[in-house]
N, C-alpha and C. Protein backbone atom coordinates (compact mmCIF):
# COMPACT_ATOMS: atom_id res chain seq x y z
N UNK A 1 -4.53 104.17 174.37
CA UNK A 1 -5.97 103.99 174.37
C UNK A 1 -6.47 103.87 172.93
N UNK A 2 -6.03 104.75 172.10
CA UNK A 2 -6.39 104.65 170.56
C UNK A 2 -6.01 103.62 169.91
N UNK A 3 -5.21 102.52 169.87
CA UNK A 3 -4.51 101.09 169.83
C UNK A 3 -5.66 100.23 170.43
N UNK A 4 -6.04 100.23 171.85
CA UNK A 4 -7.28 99.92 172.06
C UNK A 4 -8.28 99.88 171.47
N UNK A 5 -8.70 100.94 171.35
CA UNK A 5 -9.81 101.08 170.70
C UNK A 5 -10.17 100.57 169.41
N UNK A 6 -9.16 100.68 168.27
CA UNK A 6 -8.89 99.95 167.44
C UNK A 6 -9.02 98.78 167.22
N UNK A 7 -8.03 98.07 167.97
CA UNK A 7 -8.39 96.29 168.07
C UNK A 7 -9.75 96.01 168.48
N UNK A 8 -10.36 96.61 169.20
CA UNK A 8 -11.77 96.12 169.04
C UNK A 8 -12.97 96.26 168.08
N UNK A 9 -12.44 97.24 167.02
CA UNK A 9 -13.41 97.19 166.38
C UNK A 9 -13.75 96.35 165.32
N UNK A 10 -14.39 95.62 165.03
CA UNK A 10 -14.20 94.92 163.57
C UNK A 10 -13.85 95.31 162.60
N UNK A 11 -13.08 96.25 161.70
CA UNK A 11 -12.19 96.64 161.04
C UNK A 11 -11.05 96.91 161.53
N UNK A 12 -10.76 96.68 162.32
CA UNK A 12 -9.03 96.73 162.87
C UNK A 12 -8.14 96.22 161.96
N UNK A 13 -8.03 95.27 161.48
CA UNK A 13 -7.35 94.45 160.73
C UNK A 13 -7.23 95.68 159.01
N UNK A 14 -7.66 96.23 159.07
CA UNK A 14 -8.20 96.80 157.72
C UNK A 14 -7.28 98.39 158.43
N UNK A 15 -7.96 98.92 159.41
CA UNK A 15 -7.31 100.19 159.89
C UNK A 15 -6.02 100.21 159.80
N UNK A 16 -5.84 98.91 160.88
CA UNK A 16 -4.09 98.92 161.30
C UNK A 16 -3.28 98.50 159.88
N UNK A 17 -3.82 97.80 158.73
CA UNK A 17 -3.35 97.94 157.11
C UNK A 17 -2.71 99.49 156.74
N UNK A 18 -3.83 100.22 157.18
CA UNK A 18 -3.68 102.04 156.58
C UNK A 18 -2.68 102.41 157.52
N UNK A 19 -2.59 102.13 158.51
CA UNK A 19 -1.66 102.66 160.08
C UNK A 19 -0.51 102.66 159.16
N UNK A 20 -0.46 101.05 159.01
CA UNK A 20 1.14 100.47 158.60
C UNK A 20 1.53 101.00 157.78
N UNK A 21 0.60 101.33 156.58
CA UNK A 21 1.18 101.82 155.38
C UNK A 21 1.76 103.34 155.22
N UNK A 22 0.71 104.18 156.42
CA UNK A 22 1.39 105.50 156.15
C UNK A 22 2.85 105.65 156.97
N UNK A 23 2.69 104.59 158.14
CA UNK A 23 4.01 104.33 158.92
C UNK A 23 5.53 104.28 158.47
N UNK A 24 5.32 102.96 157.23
CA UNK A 24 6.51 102.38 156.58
C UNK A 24 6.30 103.74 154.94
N UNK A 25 5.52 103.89 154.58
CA UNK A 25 5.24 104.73 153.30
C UNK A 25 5.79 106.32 153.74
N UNK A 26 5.64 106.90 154.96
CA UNK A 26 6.14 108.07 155.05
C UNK A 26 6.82 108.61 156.33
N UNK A 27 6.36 108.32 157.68
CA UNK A 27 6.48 108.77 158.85
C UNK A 27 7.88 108.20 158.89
N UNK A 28 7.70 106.62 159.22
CA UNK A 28 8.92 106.36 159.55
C UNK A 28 10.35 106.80 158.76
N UNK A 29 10.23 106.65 157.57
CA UNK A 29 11.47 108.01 156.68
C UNK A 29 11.67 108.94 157.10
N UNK A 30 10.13 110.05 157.37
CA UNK A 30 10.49 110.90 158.13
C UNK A 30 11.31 110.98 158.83
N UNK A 31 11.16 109.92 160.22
CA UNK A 31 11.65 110.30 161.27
C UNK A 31 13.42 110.25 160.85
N UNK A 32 13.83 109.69 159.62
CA UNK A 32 15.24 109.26 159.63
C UNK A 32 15.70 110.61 158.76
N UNK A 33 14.79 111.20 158.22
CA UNK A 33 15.20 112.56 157.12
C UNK A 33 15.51 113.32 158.46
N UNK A 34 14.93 113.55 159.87
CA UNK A 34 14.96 114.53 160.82
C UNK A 34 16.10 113.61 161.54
N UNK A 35 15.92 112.53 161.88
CA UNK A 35 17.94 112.46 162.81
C UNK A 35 18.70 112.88 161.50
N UNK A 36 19.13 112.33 160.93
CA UNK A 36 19.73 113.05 159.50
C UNK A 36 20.13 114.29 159.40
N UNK A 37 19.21 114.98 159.76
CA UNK A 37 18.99 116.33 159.34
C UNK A 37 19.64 117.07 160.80
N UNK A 38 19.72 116.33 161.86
CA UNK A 38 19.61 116.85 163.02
C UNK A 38 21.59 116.64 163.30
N UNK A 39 21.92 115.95 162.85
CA UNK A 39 23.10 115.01 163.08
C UNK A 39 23.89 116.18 162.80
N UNK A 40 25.22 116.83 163.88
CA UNK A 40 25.87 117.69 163.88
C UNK A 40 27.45 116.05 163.49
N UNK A 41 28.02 116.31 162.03
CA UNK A 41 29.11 115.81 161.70
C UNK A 41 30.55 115.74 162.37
N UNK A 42 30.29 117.07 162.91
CA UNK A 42 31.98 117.48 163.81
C UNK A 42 31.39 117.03 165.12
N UNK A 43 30.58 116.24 165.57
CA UNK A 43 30.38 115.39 167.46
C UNK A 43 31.03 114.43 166.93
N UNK A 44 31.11 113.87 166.10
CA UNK A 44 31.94 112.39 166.08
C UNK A 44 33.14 113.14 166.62
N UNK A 45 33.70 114.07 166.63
CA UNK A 45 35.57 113.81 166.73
C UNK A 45 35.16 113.90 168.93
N UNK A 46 33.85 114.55 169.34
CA UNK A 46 34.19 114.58 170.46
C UNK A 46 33.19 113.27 171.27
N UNK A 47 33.32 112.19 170.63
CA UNK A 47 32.72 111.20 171.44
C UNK A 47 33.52 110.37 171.62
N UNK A 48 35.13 110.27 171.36
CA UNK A 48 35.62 109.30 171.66
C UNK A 48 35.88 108.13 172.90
N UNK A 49 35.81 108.80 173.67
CA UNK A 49 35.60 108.29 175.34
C UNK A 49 34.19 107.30 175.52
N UNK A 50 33.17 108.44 175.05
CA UNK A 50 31.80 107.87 175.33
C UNK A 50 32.05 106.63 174.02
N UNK A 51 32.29 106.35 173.13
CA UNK A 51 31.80 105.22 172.29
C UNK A 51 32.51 104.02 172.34
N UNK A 52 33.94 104.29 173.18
CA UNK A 52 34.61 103.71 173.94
C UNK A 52 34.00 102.44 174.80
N UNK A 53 33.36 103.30 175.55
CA UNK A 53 32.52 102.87 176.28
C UNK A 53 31.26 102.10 175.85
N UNK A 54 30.57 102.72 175.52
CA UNK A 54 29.52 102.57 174.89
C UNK A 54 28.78 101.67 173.94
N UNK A 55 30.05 101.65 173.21
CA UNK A 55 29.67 100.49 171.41
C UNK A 55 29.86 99.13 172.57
N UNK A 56 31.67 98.60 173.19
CA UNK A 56 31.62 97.42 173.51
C UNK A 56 30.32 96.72 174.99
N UNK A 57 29.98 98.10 175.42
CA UNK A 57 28.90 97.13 176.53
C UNK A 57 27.75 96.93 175.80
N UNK A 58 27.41 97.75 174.87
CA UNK A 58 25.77 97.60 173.77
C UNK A 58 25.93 96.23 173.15
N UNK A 59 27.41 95.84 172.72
CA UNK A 59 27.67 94.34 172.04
C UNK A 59 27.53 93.37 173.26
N UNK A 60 28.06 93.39 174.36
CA UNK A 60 28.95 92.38 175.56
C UNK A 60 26.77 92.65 175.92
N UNK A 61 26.43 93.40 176.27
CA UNK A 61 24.36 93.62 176.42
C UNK A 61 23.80 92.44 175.36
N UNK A 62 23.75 92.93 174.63
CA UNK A 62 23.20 91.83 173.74
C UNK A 62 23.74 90.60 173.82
N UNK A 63 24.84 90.29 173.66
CA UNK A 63 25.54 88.67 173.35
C UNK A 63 25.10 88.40 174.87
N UNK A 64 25.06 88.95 176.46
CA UNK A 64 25.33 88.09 177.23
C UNK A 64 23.58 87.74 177.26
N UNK A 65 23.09 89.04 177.83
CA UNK A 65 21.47 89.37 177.59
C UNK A 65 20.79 88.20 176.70
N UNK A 66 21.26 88.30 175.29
CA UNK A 66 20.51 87.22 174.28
C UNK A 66 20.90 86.12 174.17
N UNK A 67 21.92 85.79 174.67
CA UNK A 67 22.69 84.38 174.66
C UNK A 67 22.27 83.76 175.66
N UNK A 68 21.84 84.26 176.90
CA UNK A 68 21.33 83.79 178.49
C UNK A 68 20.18 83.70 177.92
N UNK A 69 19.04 84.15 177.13
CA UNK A 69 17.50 83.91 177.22
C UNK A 69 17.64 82.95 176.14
N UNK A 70 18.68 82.27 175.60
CA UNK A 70 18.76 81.36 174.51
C UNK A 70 19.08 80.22 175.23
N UNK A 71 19.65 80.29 175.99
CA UNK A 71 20.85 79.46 176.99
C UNK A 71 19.53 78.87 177.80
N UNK A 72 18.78 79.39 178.51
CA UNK A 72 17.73 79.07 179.24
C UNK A 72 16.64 78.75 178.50
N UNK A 73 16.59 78.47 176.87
CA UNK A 73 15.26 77.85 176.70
C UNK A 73 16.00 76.69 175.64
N UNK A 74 17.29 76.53 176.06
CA UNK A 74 17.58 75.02 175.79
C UNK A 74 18.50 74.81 174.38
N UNK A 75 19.20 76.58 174.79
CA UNK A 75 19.60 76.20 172.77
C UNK A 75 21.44 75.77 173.81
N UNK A 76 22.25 75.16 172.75
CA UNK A 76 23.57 74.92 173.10
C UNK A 76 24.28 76.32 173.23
N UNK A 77 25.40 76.50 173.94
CA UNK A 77 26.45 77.26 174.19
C UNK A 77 26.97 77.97 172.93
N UNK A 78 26.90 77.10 172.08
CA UNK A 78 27.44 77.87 170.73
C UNK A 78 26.44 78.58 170.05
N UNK A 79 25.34 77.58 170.10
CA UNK A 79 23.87 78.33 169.76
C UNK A 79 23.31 79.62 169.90
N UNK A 80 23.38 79.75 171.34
CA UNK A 80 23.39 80.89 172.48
C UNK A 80 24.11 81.80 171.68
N UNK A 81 25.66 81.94 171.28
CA UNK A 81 26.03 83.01 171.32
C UNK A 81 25.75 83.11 170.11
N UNK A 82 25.46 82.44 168.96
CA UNK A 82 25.41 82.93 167.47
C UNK A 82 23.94 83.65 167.88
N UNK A 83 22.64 83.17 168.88
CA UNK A 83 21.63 83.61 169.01
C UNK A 83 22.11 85.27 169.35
N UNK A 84 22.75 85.43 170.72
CA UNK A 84 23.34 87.17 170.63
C UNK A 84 24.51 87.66 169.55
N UNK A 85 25.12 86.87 169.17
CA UNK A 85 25.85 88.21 167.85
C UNK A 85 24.76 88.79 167.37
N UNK A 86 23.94 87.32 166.71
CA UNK A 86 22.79 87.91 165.58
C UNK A 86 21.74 89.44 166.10
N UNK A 87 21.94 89.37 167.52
CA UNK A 87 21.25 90.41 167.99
C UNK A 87 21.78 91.72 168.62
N UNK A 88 23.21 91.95 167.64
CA UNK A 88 24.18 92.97 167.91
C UNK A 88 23.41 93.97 167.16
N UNK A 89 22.60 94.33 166.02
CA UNK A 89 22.59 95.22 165.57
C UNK A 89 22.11 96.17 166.52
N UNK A 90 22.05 97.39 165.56
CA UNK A 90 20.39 97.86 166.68
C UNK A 90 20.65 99.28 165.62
N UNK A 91 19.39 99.50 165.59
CA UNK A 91 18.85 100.30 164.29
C UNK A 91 18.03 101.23 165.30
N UNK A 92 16.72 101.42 164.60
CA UNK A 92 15.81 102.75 164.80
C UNK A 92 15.33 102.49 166.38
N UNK A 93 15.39 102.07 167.12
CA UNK A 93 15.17 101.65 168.37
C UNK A 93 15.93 102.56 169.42
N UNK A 94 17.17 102.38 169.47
CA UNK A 94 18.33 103.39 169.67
C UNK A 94 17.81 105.03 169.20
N UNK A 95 17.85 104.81 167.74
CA UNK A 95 17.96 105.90 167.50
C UNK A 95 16.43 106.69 168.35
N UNK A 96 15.34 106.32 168.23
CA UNK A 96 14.33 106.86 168.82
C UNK A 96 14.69 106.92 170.13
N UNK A 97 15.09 106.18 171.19
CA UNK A 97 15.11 106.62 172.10
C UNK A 97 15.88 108.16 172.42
N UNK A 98 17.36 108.55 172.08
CA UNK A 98 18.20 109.44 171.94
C UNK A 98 17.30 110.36 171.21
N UNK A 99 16.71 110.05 169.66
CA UNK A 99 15.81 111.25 169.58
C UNK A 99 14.75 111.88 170.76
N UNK A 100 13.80 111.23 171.41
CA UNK A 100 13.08 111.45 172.04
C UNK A 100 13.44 111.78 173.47
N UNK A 101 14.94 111.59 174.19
CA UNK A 101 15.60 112.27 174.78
C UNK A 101 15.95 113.83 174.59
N UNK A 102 16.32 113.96 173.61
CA UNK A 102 16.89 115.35 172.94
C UNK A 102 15.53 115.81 172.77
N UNK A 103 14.19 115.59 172.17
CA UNK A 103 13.40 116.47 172.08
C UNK A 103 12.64 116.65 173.37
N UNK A 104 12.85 115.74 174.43
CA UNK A 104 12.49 116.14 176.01
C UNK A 104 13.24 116.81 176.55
N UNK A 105 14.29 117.08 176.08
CA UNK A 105 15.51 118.00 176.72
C UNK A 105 16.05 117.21 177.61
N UNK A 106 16.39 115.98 177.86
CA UNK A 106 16.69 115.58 178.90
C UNK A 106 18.22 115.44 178.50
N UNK A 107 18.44 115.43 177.08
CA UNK A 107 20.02 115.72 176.58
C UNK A 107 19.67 117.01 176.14
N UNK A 108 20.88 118.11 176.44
CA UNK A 108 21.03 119.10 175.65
C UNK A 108 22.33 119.51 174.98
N UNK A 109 22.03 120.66 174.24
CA UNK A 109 23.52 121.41 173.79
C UNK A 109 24.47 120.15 173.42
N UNK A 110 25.67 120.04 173.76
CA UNK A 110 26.85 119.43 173.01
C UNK A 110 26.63 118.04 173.30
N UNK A 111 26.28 117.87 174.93
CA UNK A 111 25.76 116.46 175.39
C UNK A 111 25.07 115.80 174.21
N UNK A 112 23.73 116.36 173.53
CA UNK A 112 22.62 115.90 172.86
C UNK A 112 23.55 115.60 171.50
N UNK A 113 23.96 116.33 170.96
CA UNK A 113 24.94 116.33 169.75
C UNK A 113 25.85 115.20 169.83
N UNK A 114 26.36 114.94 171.03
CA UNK A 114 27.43 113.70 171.15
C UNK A 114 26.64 112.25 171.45
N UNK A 115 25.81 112.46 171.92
CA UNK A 115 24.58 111.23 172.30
C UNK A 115 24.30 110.85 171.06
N UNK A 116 24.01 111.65 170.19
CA UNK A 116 23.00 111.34 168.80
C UNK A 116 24.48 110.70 167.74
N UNK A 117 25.55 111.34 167.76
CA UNK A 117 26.37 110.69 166.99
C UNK A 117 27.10 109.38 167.26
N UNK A 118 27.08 109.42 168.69
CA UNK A 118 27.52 108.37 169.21
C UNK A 118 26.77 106.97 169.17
N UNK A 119 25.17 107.23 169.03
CA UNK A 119 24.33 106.41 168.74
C UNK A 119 24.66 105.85 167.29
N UNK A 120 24.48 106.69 166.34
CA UNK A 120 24.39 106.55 165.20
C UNK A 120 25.80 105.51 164.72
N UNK A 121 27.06 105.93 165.56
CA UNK A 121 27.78 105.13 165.07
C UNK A 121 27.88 103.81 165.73
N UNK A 122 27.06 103.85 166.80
CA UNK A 122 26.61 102.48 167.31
C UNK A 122 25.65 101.56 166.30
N UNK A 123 25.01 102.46 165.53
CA UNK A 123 24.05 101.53 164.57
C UNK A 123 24.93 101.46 163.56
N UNK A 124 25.73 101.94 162.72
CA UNK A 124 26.71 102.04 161.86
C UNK A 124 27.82 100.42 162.08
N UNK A 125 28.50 100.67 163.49
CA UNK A 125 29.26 99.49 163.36
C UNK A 125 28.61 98.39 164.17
N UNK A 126 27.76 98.32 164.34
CA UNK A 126 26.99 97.35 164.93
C UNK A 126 26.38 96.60 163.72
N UNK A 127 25.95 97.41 162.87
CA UNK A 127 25.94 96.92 161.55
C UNK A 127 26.72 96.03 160.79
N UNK A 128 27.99 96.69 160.53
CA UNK A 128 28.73 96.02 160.08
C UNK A 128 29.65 94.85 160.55
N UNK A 129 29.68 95.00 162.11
CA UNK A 129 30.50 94.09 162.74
C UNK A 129 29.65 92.67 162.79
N UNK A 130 28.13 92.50 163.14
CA UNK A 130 27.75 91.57 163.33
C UNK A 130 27.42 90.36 162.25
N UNK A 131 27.33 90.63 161.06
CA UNK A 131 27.80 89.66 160.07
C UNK A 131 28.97 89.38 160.06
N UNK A 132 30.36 89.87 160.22
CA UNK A 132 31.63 89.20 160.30
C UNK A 132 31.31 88.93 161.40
N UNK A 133 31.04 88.69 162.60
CA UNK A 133 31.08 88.09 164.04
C UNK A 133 30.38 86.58 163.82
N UNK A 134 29.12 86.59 162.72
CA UNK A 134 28.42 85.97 162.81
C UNK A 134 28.89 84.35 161.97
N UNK A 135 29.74 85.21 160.51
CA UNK A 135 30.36 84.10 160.11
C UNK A 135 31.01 83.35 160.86
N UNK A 136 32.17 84.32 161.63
CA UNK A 136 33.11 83.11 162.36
C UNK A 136 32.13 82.38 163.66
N UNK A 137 31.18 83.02 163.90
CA UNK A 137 30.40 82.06 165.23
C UNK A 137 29.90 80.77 164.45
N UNK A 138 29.63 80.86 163.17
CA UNK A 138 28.72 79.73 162.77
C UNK A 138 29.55 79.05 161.78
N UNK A 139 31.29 79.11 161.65
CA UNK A 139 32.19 78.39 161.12
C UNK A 139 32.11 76.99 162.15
N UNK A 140 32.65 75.82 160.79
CA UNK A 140 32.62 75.04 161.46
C UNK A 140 33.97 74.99 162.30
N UNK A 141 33.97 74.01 163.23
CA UNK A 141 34.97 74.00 164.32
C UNK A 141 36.36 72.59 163.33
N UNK A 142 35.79 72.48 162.63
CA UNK A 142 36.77 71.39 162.11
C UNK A 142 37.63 72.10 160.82
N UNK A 143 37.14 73.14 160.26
CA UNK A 143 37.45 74.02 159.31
C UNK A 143 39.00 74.48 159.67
């Protein structure tokens, strides 16, 4: 409702300036100083199963997911999929959701601890994998 309210007023454009700035200027850091801060180091050794799982359907999600809504508005087959590598990452999106799980309790105890690291290393090699994925998608084929 307060988003609402906003856009209608004739300074919106000017408000949502100040929004943004304290957003990107402090909050949003925040929120990465508190996963950070929250991040138990020794869950990585017990997520192996879950990230197993986890990392290759978040990649095989995106590439089929973004490659099909590419595929259907007319880009080529090869197009398509360089369109989903490019959309392998996944950053603070992830991470907010799993945060905002854990602070609803809907993850707890060791669960919440393995969720949050398991995420994190989903943004970690999702990171890094999708520029090497991306070179060889957009090598030429005669190379």
């Amino acid at each position: 409702i307060a988003g609402l309210l906003i856009g209608i007023t004739p300074q919106s454009k000017r408000i949502l300036s100040y929004i943004r700035e304290l957003g990107y200027s402090f909050l949003i850091p925040l929120f990465f100083v508190w996963v950070g801060a929250s991040f138990d180091l020794s869950a990585i050794k017990d997520v192996g199963l879950l990230v197993l799982l986890f990392i290759p359907a978040a990649i095989a999600g995106k590439i089929i997911g973004c490659g099909a809504g590419a595929k259907i508005n007319g880009f080529k087959n090869r197009e398509a999929l360089q369109v989903g590598i490019g959309m392998i990452p996944r950053m603070e999106v992830a991470l907010v959701v799993v945060a905002t799980e854990i602070s609803l309790g809907i993850f707890k105890g060791d669960i919440a601890h393995q969720m949050l690291a398991a995420t994190i290393l989903l943004v970690v090699i999702t990171s890094i994998l999708a520029p090497l994925l991306l070179k060889i998608a957009f090598k030429e084929k005669n190379m």
